[in-house]
Protein backbone atom coordinates (compact mmCIF):
# COMPACT_ATOMS: atom_id res chain seq x y z
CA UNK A 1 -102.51 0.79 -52.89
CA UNK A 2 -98.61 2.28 -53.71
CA UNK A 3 -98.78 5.13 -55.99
CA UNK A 4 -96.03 6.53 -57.92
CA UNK A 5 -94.86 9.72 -59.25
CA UNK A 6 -94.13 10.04 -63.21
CA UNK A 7 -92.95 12.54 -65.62
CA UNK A 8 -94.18 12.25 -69.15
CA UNK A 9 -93.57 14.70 -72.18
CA UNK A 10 -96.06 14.74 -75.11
CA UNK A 11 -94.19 15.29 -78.42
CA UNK A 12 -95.32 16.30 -81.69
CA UNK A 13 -95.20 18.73 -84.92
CA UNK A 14 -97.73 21.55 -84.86
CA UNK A 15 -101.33 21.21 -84.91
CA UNK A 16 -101.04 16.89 -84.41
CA UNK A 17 -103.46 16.87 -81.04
CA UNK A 18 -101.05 17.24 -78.20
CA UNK A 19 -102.84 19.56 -76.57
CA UNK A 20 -106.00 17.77 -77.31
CA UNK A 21 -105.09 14.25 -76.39
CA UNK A 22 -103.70 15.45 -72.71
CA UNK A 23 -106.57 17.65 -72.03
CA UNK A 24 -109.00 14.80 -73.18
CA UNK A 25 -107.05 12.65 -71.03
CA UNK A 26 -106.83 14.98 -67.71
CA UNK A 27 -110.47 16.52 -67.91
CA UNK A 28 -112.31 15.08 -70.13
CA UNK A 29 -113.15 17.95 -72.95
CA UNK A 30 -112.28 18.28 -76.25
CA UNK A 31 -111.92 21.86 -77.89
CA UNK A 32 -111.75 22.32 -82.17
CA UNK A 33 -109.60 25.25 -81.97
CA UNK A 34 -105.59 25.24 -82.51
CA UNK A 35 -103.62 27.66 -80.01
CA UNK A 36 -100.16 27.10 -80.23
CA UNK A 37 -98.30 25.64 -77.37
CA UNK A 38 -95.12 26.90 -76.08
CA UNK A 39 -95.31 24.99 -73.01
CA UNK A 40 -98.06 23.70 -70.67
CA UNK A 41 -98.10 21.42 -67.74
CA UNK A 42 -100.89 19.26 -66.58
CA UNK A 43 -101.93 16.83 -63.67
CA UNK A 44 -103.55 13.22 -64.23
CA UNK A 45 -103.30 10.47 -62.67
CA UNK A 46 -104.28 6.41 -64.11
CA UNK A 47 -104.67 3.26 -61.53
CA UNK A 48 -102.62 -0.03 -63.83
CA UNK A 49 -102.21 -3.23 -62.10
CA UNK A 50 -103.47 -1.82 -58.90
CA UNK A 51 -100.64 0.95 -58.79
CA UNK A 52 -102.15 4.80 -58.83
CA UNK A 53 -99.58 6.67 -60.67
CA UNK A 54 -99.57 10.31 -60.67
CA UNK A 55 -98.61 12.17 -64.09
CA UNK A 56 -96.81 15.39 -64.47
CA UNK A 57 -97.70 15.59 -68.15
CA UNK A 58 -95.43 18.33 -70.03
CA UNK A 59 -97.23 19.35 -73.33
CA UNK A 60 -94.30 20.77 -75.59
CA UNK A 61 -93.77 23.08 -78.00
CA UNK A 62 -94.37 21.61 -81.86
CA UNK A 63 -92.77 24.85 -83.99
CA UNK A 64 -89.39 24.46 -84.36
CA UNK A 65 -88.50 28.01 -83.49
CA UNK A 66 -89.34 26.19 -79.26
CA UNK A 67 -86.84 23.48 -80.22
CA UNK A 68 -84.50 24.77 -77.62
CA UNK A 69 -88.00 24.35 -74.78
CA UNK A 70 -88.55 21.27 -76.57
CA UNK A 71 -85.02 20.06 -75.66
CA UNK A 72 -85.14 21.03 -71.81
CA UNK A 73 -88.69 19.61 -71.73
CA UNK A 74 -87.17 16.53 -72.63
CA UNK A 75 -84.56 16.18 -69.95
CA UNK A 76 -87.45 15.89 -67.27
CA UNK A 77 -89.02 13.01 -68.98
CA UNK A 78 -89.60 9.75 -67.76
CA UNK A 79 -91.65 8.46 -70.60
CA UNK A 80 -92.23 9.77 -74.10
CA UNK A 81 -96.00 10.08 -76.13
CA UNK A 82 -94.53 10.77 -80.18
CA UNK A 83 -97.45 12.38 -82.00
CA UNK A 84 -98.31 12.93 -85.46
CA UNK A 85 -101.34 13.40 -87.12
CA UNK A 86 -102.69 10.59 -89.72
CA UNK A 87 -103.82 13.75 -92.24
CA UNK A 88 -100.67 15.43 -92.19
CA UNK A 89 -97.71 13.19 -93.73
CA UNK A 90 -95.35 15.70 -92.60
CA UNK A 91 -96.01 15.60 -89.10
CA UNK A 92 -95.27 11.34 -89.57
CA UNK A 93 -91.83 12.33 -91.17
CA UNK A 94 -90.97 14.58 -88.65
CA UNK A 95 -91.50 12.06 -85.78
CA UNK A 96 -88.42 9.99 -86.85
CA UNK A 97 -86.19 13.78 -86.14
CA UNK A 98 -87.98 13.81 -82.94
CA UNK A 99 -87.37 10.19 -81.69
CA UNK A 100 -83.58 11.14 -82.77
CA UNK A 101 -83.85 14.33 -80.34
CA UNK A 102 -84.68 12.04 -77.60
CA UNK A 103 -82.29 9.72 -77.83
CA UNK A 104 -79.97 12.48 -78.01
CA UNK A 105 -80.37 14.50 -75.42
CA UNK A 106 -80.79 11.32 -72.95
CA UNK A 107 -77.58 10.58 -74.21
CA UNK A 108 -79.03 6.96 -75.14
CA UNK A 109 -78.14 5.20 -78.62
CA UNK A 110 -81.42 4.39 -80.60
CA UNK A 111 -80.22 0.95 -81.24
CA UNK A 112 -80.46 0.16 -77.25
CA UNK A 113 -84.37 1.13 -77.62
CA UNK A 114 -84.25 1.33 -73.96
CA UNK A 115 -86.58 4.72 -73.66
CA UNK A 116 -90.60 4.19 -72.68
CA UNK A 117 -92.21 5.36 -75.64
CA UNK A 118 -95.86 5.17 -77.46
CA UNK A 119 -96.15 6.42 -81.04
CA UNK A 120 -99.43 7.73 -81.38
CA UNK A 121 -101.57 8.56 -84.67
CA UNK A 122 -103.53 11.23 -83.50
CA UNK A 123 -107.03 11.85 -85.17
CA UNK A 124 -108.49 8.57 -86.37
CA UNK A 125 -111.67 10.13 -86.75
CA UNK A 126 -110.25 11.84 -89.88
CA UNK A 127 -110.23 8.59 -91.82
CA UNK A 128 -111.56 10.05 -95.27
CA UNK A 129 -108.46 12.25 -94.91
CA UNK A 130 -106.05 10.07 -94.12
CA UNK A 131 -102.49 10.95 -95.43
CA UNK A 132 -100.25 7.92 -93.82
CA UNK A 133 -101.27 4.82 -93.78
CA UNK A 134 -102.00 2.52 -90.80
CA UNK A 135 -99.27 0.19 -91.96
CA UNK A 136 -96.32 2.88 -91.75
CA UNK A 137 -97.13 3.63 -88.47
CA UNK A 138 -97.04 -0.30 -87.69
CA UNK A 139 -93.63 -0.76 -89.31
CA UNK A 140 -92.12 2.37 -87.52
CA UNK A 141 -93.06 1.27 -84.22
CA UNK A 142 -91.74 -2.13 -85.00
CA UNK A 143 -88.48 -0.63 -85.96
CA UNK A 144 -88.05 1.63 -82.85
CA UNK A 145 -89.36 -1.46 -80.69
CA UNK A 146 -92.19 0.90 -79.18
CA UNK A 147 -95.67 -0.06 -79.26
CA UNK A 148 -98.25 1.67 -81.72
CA UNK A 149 -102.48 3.30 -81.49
CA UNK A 150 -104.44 4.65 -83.50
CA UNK A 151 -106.39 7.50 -81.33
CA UNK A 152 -109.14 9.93 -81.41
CA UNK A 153 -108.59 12.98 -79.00
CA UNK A 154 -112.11 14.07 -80.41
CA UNK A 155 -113.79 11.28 -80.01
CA UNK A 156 -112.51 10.08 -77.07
CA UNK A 157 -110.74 6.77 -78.48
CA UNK A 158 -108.15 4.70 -77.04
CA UNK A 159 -107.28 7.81 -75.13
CA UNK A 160 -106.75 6.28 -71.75
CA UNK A 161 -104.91 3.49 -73.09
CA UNK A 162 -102.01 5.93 -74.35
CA UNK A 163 -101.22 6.32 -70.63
CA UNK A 164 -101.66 2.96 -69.49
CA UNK A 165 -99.46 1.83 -72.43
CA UNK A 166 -96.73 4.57 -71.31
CA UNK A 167 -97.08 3.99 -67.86
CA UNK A 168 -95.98 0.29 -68.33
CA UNK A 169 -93.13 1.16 -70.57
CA UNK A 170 -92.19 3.47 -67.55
CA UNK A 171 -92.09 0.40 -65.66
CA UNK A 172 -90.83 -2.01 -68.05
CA UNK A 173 -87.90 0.39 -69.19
CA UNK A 174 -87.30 2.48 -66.28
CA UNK A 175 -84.83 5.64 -67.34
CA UNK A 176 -83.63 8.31 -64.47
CA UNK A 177 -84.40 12.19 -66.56
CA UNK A 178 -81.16 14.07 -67.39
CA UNK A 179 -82.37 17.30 -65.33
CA UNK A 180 -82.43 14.57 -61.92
CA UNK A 181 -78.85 13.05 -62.98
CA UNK A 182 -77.35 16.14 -63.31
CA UNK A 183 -78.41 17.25 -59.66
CA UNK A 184 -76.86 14.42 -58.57
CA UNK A 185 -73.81 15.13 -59.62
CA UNK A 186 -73.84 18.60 -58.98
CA UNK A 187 -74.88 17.12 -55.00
CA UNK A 188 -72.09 14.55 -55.01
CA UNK A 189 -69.30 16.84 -56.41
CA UNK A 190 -70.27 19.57 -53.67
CA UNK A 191 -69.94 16.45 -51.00
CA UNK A 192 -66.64 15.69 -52.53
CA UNK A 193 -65.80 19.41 -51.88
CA UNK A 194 -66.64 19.82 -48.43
CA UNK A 195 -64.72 16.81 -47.77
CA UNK A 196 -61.60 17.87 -49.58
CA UNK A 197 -61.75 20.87 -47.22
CA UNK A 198 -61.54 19.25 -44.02
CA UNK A 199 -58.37 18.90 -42.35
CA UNK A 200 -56.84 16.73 -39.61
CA UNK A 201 -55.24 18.71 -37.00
CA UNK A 202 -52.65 16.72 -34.72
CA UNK A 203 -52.48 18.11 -31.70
């Protein structure tokens, strides 16, 4: 069995389940509690179509007083998990601002909708509070071309199949992250250096 090596940022307004989905996802446990996140990192790895792939999962910073972490966090990513919360209309409005942020600092236009991503509505559980309806969730993924769940960090629902579904977005719309590009070219121009040095001595 191959395995490869992925690197996915979970993004999100305050307080959606970020935290709670990629914990749920990586161990298993759910907590009730809200802690702010400035920035965490956690391990997981999923087996799809007989590939293990291995998941550096980046779990950003939702107040907008990190967006500056927020951005860096985003030039490592691979693939993209957009959260918002289905009892917190605000959180859904900010997601479109955040999908823009991507784009942006991948240097991508939207209209190319060539970046892995899975909007997630984050605590389904919740449904007697429900602030945005299933539909507008539906008809923003179908406008971004990005496919859409409904999920339950606390109860455990569709949980794995937010990683499966990013994991073959990774594959279907493979993207190289900003922070590898730019070593790249920081590795090439130093080549191009050390070869502009050199000098032919005729003897």
């Amino acid at each position: 069995m191959t395995s490869v090596d992925y690197i996915v940022c979970c993004i999100g307004s305050g307080a959606v389940g970020k935290s709670s989905i990629t914990i749920r996802f990586c161990y298993n446990r759910f907590s009730g509690s809200y802690d702010p996140t400035l920035e965490d990192s956690y391990k997981g790895q999923i087996t799809v179509d007989n590939t293990k792939y291995f998941l550096n999962i980046i779990d950003t910073a939702g107040q907008e007083e990190y967006a500056g972490v927020r951005d860096c966090n985003m030039r490592d990513g691979t693939g993209f998990i957009l959260v918002y919360s289905i009892i917190d209309e605000k959180s859904f409005e900010e997601v479109a601002t955040l999908h823009e942020q991507i784009y942006r600092t991948l240097d991508f236009e939207p209209e190319e909708q060539n970046v892995p991503i899975v909007l997630v509505a984050n605590k389904s559980d919740l449904e007697s509070d429900r602030q945005v309806p299933k539909e507008c969730g539906e008809d923003l993924a179908k406008k971004w071309g990005v496919p859409y769940l409904e999920v339950s960090a606390k109860e455990n629902i569709n949980i794995r199949r937010i990683f499966e579904t990013v994991v073959k977005e990774m594959k279907k719309k493979p993207i190289i992250s900003v922070t590898t590009q730019n070593a790249a070219a920081a590795q090439k121009a130093t080549k191009g250096k050390h070869k502009k040095g050199k000098k032919c001595v005729v003897v």
